[in-house]
C-alpha atoms as a PDB file:
ATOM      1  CA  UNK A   1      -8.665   7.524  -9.733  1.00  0.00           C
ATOM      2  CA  UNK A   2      -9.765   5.018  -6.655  1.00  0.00           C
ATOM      3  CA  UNK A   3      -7.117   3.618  -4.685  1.00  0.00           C
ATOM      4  CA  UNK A   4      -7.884   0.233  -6.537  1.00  0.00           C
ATOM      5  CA  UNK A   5      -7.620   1.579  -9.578  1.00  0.00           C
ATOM      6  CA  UNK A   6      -4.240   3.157  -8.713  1.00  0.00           C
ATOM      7  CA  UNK A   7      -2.964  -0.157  -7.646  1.00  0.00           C
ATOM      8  CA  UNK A   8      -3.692  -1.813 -10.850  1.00  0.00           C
ATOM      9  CA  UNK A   9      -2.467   0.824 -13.206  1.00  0.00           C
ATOM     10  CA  UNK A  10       1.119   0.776 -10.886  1.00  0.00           C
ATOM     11  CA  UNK A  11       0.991  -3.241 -11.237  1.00  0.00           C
ATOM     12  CA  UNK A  12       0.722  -3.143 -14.865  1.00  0.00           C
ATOM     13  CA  UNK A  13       3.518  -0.766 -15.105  1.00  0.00           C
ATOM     14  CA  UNK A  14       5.251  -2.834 -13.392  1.00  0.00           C
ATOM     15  CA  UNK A  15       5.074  -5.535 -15.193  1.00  0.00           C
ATOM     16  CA  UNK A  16       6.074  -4.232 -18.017  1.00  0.00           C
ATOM     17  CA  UNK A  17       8.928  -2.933 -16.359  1.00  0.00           C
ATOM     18  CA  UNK A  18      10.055  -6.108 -15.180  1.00  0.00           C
ATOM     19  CA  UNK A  19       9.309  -7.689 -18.966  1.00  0.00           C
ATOM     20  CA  UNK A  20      11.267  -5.014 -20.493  1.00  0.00           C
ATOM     21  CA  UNK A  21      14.303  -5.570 -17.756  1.00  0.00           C
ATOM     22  CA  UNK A  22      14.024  -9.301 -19.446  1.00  0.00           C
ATOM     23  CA  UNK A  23      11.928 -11.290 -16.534  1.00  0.00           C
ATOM     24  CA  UNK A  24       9.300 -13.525 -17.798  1.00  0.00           C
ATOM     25  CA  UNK A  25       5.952 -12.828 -15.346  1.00  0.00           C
ATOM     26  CA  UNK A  26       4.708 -16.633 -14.197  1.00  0.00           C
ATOM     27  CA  UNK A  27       2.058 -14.926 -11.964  1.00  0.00           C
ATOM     28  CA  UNK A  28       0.465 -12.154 -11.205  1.00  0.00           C
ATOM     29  CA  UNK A  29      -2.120 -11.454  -7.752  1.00  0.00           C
ATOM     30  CA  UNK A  30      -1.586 -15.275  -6.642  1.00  0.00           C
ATOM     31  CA  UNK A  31      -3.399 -15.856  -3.066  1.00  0.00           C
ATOM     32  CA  UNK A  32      -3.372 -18.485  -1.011  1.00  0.00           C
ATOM     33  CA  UNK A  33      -4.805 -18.010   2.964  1.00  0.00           C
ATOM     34  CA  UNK A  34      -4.581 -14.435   3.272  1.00  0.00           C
ATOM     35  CA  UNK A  35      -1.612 -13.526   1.683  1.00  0.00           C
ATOM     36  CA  UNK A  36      -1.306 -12.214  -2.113  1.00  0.00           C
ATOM     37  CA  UNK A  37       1.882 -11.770  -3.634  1.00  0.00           C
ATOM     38  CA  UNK A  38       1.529  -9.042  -6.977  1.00  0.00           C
ATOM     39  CA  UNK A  39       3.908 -10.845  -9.189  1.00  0.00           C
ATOM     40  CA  UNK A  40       5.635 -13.748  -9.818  1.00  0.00           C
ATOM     41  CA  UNK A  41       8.827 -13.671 -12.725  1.00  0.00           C
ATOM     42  CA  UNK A  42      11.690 -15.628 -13.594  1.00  0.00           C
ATOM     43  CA  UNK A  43      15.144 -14.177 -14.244  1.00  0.00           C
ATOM     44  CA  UNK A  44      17.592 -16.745 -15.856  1.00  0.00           C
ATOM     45  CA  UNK A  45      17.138 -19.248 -12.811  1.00  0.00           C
ATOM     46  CA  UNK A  46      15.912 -17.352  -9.861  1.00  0.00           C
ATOM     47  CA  UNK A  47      12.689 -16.970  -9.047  1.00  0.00           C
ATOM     48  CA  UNK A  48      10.964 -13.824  -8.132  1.00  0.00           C
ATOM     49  CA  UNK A  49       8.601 -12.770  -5.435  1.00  0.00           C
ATOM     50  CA  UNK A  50       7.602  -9.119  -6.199  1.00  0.00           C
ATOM     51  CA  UNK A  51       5.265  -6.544  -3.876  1.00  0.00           C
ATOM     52  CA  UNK A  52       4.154  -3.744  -6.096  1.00  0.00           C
ATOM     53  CA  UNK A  53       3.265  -0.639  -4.131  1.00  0.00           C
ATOM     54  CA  UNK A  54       1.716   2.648  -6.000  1.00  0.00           C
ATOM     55  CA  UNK A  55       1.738   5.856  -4.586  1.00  0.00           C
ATOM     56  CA  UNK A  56       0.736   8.819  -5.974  1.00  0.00           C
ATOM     57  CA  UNK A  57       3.303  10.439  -4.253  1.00  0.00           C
ATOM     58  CA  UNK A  58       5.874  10.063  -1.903  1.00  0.00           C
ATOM     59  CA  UNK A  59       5.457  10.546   1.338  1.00  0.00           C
ATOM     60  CA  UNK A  60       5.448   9.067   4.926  1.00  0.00           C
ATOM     61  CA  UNK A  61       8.591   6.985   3.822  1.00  0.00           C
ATOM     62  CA  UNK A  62       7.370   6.341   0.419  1.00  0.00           C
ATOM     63  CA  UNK A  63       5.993   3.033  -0.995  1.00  0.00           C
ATOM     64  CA  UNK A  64       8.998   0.758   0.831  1.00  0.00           C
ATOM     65  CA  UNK A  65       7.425   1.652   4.320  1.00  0.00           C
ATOM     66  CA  UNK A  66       4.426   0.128   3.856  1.00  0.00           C
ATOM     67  CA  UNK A  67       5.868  -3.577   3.643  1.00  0.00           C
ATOM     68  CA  UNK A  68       6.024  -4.361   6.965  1.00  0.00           C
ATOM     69  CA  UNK A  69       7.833  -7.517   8.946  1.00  0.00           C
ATOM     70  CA  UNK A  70       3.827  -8.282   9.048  1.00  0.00           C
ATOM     71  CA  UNK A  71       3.412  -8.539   5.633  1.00  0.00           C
ATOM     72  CA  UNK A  72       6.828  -9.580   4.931  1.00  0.00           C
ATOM     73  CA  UNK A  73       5.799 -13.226   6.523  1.00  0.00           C
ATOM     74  CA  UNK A  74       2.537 -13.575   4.839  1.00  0.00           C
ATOM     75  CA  UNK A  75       4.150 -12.926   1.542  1.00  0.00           C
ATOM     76  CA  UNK A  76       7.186 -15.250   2.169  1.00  0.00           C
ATOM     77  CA  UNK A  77       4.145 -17.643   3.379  1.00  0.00           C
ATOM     78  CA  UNK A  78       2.471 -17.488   0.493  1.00  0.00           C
ATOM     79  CA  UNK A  79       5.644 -17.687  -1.691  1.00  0.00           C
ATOM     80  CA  UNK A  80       6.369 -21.118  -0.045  1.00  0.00           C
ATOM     81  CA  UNK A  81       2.594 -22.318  -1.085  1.00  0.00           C
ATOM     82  CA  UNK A  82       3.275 -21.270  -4.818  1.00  0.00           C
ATOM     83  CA  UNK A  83       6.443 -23.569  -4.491  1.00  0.00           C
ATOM     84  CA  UNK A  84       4.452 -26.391  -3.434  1.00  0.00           C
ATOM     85  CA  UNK A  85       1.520 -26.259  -5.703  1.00  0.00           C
ATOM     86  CA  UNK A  86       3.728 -25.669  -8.311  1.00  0.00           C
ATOM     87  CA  UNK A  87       6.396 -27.981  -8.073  1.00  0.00           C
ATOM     88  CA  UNK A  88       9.057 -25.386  -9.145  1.00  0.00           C
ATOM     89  CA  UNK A  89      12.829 -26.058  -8.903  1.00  0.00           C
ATOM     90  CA  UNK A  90      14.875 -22.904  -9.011  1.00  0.00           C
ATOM     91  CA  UNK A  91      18.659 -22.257  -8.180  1.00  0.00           C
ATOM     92  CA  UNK A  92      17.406 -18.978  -6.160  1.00  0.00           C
ATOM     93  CA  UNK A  93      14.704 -17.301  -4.595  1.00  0.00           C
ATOM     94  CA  UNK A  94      13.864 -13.570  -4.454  1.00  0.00           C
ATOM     95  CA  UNK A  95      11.815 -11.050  -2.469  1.00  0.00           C
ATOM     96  CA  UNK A  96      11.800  -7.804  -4.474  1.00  0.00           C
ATOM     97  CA  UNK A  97       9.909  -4.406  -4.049  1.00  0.00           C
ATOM     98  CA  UNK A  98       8.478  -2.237  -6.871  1.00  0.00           C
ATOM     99  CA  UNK A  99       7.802   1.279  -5.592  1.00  0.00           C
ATOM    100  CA  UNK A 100       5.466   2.879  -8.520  1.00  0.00           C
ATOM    101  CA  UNK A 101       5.192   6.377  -8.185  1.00  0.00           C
ATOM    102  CA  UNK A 102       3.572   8.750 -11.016  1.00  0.00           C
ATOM    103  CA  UNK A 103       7.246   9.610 -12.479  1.00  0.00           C
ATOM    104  CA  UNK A 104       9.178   6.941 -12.041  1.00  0.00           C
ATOM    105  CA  UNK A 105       9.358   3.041 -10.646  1.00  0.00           C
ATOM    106  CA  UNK A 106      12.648   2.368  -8.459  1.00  0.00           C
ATOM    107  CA  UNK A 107      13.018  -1.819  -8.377  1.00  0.00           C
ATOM    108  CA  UNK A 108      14.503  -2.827  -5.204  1.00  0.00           C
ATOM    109  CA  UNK A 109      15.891  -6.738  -5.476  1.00  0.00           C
ATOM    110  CA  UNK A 110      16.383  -8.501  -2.513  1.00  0.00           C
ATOM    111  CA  UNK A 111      14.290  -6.272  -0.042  1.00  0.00           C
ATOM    112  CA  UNK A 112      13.679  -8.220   2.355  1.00  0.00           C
ATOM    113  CA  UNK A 113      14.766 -12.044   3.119  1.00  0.00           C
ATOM    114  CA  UNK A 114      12.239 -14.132   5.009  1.00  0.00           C
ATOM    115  CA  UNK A 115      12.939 -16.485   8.191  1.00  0.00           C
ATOM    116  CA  UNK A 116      14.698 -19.469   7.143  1.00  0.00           C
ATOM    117  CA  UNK A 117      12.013 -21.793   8.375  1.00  0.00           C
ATOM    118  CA  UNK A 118       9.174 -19.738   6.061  1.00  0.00           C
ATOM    119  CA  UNK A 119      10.825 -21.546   2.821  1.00  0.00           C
END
């Protein structure tokens, strides 16, 4: 399986996972100037910014290593333009991290919160 193909297969999964966990999926690969955020959901009234990241195994610190403070900012960036564009009034917003691995997907709320003055 290519790496791309890997990706996809661990974002679908986790999609469903978050559907199943009772989030409704507003979004999925949205871009804006570099940055990509995998999913977007709602849970009750917060809104939720998730990375997916799909190893085929774990190793080197596992999926959770690989979001950096780098691309911590470009996703909180690109967060705040998916506010705008959308007009979207929430009570709460949410960075989470999906590590997909072959036997099991660990969801990490709130793993990372962004500089104040991103959002």
């Amino acid at each position: 399986m290519t790496t791309t193909a890997l990706g996809k297969a661990g974002e679908d999964r986790a999609a469903r996972f978050l559907q199943s966990a009772g989030y409704r999926i507003l979004a999925r690969n949205f871009s804006h100037r570099g940055g990509e955020i995998d999913l977007i959901a709602a849970a009750k009234n917060t809104l939720v910014f998730a990375e997916v990241k799909t190893r085929s195994y774990e190793a080197f610190g596992g999926p959770l290593a690989a979001v950096t403070p780098a691309k911590q900012r470009r996703i909180a960036q690109t967060a705040a333009a998916y506010i705008q564009e959308n007009g979207l009034k929430f009570d709460s917003i949410r960075f989470d991290v999906l590590c997909v691995l072959p036997d099991k997907i660990e969801h990490i709320p709130n793993a990372f919160t962004p500089a104040r003055t991103t959002l």
